[in-house]
Protein backbone atom coordinates (compact mmCIF):
# COMPACT_ATOMS: atom_id res chain seq x y z
CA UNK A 1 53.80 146.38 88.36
CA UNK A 2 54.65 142.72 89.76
CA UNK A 3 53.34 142.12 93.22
CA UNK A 4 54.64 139.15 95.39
CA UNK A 5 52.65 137.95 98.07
CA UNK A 6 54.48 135.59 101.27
CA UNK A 7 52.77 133.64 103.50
CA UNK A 8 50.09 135.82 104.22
CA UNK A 9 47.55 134.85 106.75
CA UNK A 10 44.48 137.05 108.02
CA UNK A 11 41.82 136.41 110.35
CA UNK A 12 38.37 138.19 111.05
CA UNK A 13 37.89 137.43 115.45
CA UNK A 14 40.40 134.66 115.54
CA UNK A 15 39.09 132.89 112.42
CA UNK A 16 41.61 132.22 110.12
CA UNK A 17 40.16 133.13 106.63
CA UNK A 18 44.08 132.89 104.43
CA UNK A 19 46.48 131.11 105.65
CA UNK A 20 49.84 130.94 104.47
CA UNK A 21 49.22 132.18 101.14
CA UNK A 22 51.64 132.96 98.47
CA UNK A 23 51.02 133.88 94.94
CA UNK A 24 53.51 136.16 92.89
CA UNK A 25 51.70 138.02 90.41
CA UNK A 26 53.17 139.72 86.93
CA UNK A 27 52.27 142.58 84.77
CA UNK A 28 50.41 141.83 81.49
CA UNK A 29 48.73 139.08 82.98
CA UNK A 30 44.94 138.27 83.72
CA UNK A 31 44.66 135.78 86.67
CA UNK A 32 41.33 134.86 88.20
CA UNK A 33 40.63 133.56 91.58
CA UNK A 34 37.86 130.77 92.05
CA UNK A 35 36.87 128.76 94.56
CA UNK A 36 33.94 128.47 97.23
CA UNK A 37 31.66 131.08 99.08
CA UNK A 38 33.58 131.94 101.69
CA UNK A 39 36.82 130.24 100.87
CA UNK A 40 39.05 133.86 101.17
CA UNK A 41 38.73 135.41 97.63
CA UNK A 42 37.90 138.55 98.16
CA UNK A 43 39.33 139.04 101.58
CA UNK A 44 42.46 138.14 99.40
CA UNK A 45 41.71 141.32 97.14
CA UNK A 46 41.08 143.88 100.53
CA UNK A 47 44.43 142.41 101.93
CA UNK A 48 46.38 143.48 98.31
CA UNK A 49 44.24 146.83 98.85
CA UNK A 50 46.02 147.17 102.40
CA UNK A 51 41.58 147.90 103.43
CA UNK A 52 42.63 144.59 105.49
CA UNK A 53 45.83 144.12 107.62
CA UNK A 54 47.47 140.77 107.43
CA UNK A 55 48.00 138.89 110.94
CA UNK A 56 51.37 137.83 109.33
CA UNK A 57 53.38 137.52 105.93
CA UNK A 58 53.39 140.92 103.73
CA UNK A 59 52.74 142.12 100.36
CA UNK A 60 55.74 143.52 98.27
CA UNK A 61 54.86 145.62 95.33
CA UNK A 62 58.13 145.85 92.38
CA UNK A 63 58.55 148.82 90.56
CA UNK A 64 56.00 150.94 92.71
CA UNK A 65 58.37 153.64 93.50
CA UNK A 66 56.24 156.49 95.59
CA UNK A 67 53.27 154.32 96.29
CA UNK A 68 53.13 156.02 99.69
CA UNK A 69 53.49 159.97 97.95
CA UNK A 70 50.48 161.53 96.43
CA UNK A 71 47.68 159.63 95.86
CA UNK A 72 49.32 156.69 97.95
CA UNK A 73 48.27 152.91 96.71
CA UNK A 74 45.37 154.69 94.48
CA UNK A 75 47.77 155.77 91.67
CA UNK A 76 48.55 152.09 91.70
CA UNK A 77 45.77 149.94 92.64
CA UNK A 78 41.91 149.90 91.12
CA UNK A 79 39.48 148.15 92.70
CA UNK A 80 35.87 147.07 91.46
CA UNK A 81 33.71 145.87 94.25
CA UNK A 82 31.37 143.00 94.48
CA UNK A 83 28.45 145.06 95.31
CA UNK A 84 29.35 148.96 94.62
CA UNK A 85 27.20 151.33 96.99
CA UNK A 86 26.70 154.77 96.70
CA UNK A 87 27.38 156.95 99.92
CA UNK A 88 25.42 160.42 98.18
CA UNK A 89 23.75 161.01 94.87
CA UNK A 90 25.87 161.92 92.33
CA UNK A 91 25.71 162.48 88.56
CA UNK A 92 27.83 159.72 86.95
CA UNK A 93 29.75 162.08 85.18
CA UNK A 94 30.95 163.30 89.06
CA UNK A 95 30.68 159.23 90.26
CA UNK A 96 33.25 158.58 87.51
CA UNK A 97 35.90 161.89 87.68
CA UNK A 98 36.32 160.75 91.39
CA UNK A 99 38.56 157.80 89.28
CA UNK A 100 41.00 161.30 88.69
CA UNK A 101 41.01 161.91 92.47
CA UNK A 102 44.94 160.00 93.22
CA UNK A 103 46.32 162.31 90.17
CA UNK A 104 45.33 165.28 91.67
CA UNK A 105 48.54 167.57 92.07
CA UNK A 106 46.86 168.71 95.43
CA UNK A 107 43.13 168.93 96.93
CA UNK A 108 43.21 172.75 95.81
CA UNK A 109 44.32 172.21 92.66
CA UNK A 110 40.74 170.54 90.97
CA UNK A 111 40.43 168.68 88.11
CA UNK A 112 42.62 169.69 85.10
CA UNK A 113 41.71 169.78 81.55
CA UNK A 114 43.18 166.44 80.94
CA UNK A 115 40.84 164.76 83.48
CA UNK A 116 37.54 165.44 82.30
CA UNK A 117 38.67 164.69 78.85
CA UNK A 118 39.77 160.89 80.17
CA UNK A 119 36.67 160.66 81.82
CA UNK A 120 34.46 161.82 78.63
CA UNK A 121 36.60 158.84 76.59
CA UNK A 122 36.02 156.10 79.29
CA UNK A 123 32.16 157.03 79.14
CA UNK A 124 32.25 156.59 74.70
CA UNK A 125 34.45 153.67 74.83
CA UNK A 126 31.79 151.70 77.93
CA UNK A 127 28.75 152.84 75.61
CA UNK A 128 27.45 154.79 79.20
CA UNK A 129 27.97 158.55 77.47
CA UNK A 130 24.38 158.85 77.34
CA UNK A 131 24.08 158.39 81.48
CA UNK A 132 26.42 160.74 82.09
CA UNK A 133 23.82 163.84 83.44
CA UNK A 134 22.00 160.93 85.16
CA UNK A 135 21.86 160.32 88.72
CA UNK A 136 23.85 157.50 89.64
CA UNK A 137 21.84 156.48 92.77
CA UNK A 138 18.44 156.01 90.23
CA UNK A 139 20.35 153.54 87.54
CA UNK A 140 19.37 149.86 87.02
CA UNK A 141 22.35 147.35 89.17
CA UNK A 142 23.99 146.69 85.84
CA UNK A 143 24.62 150.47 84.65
CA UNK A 144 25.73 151.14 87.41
CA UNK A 145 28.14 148.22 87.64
CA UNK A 146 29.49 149.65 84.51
CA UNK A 147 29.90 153.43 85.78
CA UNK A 148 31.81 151.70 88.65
CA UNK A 149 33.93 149.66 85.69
CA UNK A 150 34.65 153.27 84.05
CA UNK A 151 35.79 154.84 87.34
CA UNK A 152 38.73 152.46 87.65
CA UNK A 153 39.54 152.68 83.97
CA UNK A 154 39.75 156.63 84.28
CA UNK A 155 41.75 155.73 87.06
CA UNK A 156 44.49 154.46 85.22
CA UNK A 157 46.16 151.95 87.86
CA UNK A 158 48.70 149.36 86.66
CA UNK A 159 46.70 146.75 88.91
CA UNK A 160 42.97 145.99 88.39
CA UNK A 161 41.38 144.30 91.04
CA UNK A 162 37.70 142.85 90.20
CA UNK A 163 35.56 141.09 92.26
CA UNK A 164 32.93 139.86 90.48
CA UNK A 165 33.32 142.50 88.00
CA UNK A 166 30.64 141.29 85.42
CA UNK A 167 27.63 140.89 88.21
CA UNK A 168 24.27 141.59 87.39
CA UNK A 169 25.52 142.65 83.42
CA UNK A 170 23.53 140.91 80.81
CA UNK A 171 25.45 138.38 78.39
CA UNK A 172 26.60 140.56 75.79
CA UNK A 173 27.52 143.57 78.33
CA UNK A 174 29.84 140.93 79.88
CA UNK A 175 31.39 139.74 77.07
CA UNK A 176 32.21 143.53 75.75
CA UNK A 177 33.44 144.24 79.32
CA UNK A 178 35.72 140.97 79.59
CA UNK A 179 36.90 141.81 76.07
CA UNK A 180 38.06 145.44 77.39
CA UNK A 181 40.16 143.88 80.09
CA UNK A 182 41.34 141.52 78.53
CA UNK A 183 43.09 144.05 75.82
CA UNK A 184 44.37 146.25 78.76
CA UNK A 185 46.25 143.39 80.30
CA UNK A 186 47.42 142.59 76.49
CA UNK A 187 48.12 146.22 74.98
CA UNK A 188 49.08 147.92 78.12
CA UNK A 189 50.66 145.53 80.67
CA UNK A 190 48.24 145.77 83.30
CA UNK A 191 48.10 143.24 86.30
CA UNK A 192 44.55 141.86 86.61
CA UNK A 193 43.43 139.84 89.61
CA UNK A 194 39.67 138.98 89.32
CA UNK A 195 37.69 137.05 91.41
CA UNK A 196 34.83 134.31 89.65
CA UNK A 197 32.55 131.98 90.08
CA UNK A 198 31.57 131.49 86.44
CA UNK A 199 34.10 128.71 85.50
CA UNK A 200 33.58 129.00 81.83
CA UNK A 201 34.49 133.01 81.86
CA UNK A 202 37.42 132.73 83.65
CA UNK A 203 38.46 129.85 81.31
CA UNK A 204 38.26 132.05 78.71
CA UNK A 205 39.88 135.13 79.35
CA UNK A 206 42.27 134.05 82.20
CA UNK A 207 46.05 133.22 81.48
CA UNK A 208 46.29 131.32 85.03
CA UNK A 209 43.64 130.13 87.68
CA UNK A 210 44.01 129.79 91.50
CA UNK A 211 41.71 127.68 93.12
CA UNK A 212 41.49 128.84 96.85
CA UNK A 213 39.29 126.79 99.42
CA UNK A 214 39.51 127.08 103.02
CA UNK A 215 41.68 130.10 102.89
CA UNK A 216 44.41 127.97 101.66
CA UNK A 217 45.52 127.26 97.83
CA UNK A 218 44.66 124.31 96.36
CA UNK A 219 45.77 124.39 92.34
CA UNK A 220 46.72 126.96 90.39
CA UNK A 221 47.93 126.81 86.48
CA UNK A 222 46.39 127.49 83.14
CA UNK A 223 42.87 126.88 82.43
CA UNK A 224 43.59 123.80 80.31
CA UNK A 225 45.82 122.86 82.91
CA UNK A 226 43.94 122.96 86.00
CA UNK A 227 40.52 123.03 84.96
CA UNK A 228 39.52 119.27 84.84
CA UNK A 229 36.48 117.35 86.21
CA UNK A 230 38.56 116.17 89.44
CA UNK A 231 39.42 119.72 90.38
CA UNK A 232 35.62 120.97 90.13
CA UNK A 233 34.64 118.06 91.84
CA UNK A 234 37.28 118.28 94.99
CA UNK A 235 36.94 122.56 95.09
CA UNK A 236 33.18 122.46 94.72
CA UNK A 237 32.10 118.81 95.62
CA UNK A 238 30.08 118.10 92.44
CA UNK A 239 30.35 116.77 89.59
CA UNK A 240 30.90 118.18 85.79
CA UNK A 241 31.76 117.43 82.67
CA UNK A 242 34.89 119.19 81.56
CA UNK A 243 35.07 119.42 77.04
CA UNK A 244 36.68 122.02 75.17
CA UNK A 245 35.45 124.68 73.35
CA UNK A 246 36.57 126.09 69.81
CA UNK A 247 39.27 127.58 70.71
CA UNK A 248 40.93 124.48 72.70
CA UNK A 249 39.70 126.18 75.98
CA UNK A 250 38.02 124.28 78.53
CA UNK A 251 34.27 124.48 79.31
CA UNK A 252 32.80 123.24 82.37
CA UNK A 253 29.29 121.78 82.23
CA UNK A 254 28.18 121.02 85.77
CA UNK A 255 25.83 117.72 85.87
CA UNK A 256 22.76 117.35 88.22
CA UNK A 257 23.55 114.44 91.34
CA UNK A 258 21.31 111.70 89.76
CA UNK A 259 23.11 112.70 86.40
CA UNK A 260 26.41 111.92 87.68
CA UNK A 261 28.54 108.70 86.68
CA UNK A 262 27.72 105.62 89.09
CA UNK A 263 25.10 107.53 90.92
CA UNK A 264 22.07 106.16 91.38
CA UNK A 265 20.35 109.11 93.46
CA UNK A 266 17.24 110.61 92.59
CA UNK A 267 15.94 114.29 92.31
CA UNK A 268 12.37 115.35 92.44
CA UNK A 269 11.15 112.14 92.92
CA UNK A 270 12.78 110.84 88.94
CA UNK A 271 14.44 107.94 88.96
CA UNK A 272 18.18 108.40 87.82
CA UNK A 273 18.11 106.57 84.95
CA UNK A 274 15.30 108.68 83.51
């Protein structure tokens, strides 16, 4: 699914929080959006979700034929939150089969066969099978991050939407989980959109990068294209040291103030050239 978003502009009380953005967005590929606290990122994500209404502009999805039958945008459109919350206990097991809910033939009908079998796969391939019988309200923030992650894979929607999808996982629980995306977007055509603020992931495993700040935005482009020292620097008003890595990606290495080129600031009461 390719979604094309004009001039869209949203406010919260008269504050404009996008304005005038545009962005079209393709299957297959894995775009992350960075940018400030508070610059629009995620109100960006609730706007594609239709959770927000736009004060102008619109959102066309292409080749989303009966997005409003069954199931409506759900069939389509997967979302990971920031900060999932639970609104009853559940067994994960039950937390994740809810993924099945938008390919229900009808509310009558129950689960099929079919869907508890998905749901059994998405818990082996995550490494969670063993939480299953748990209850999901009594796991650490990370686990349950990762039942959250295996709900919208059971899901099956051609979009992924993440916001902050690797929050509060450990390294190598982020890398397997970035890895995993990253092969749905390459083996199976699925549009993700993920919000960041780890520079050095999205370099990585991102084909393009938008920079939003101020609700408007600034640069967007490839990683090697975009993600330079003067970019950080205007977007997040430090400095950094932008190298590449093995594999002729960038990586960002932010520097302290009184580390910075010409500046002669000090921190903690060192002198800068210490």
């Amino acid at each position: 699914m390719d979604i094309e978003v004009r001039n869209l502009t949203f406010a919260y009380h008269g504050r404009v929080v996008l304005n005038e953005v545009s962005l079209s967005l393709r299957s297959g590929e894995f775009l992350g959006l960075l940018g400030p606290n508070g610059s629009g990122k995620t109100t960006f994500l609730k706007n594609l979700l239709g959770y927000l209404k736009p004060r102008s502009g619109g959102i066309v999805f292409l080749g989303a034929a009966g997005i409003s039958g069954p199931g409506g945008s759900a069939r389509f459109l997967a979302f990971v939150p920031q900060r999932p919350a639970l609104a009853m206990p559940l067994p994960v097991r039950e937390l994740v089969l809810m993924g099945r809910l938008p390919h229900m033939r009808s509310r009558w009908a129950g689960y099929a066969k079919e869907d508890y079998q998905k749901v059994e796969a998405a818990l082996s391939a995550l490494g969670i099978a063993d939480l299953a019988d748990r209850d999901a309200a009594r796991l650490s923030g990370g686990e349950l991050q990762k039942v959250i992650i295996c709900r919208c894979l059971v899901q099956e929607g051609d979009v992924f939407l993440l916001d902050e999808v690797t929050s509060g996982l450990d390294l190598n629980h982020t890398i397997e989980i970035m890895e995993l995306i990253r092969r749905k977007a390459d083996e199976e055509g699925k549009l993700v959109v993920a919000v960041f603020h780890d520079l050095n992931l999205a370099s990585r495993y991102c084909d393009r990068v938008v920079f939003i700040k101020d609700g408007t935005i600034r640069c967007q482009g490839s990683p090697l294209e975009v993600l330079t020292e003067q970019t950080v620097e205007d977007i997040y008003g430090i400095r950094a040291l932008v190298t590449k890595g093995e594999d002729g990606k960038p990586v960002v290495l932010p520097r302290r103030a009184f580390d910075a080129p010409g500046r002669q600031g000090t921190a903690n009461g060192r002198a800068g050239n210490e």
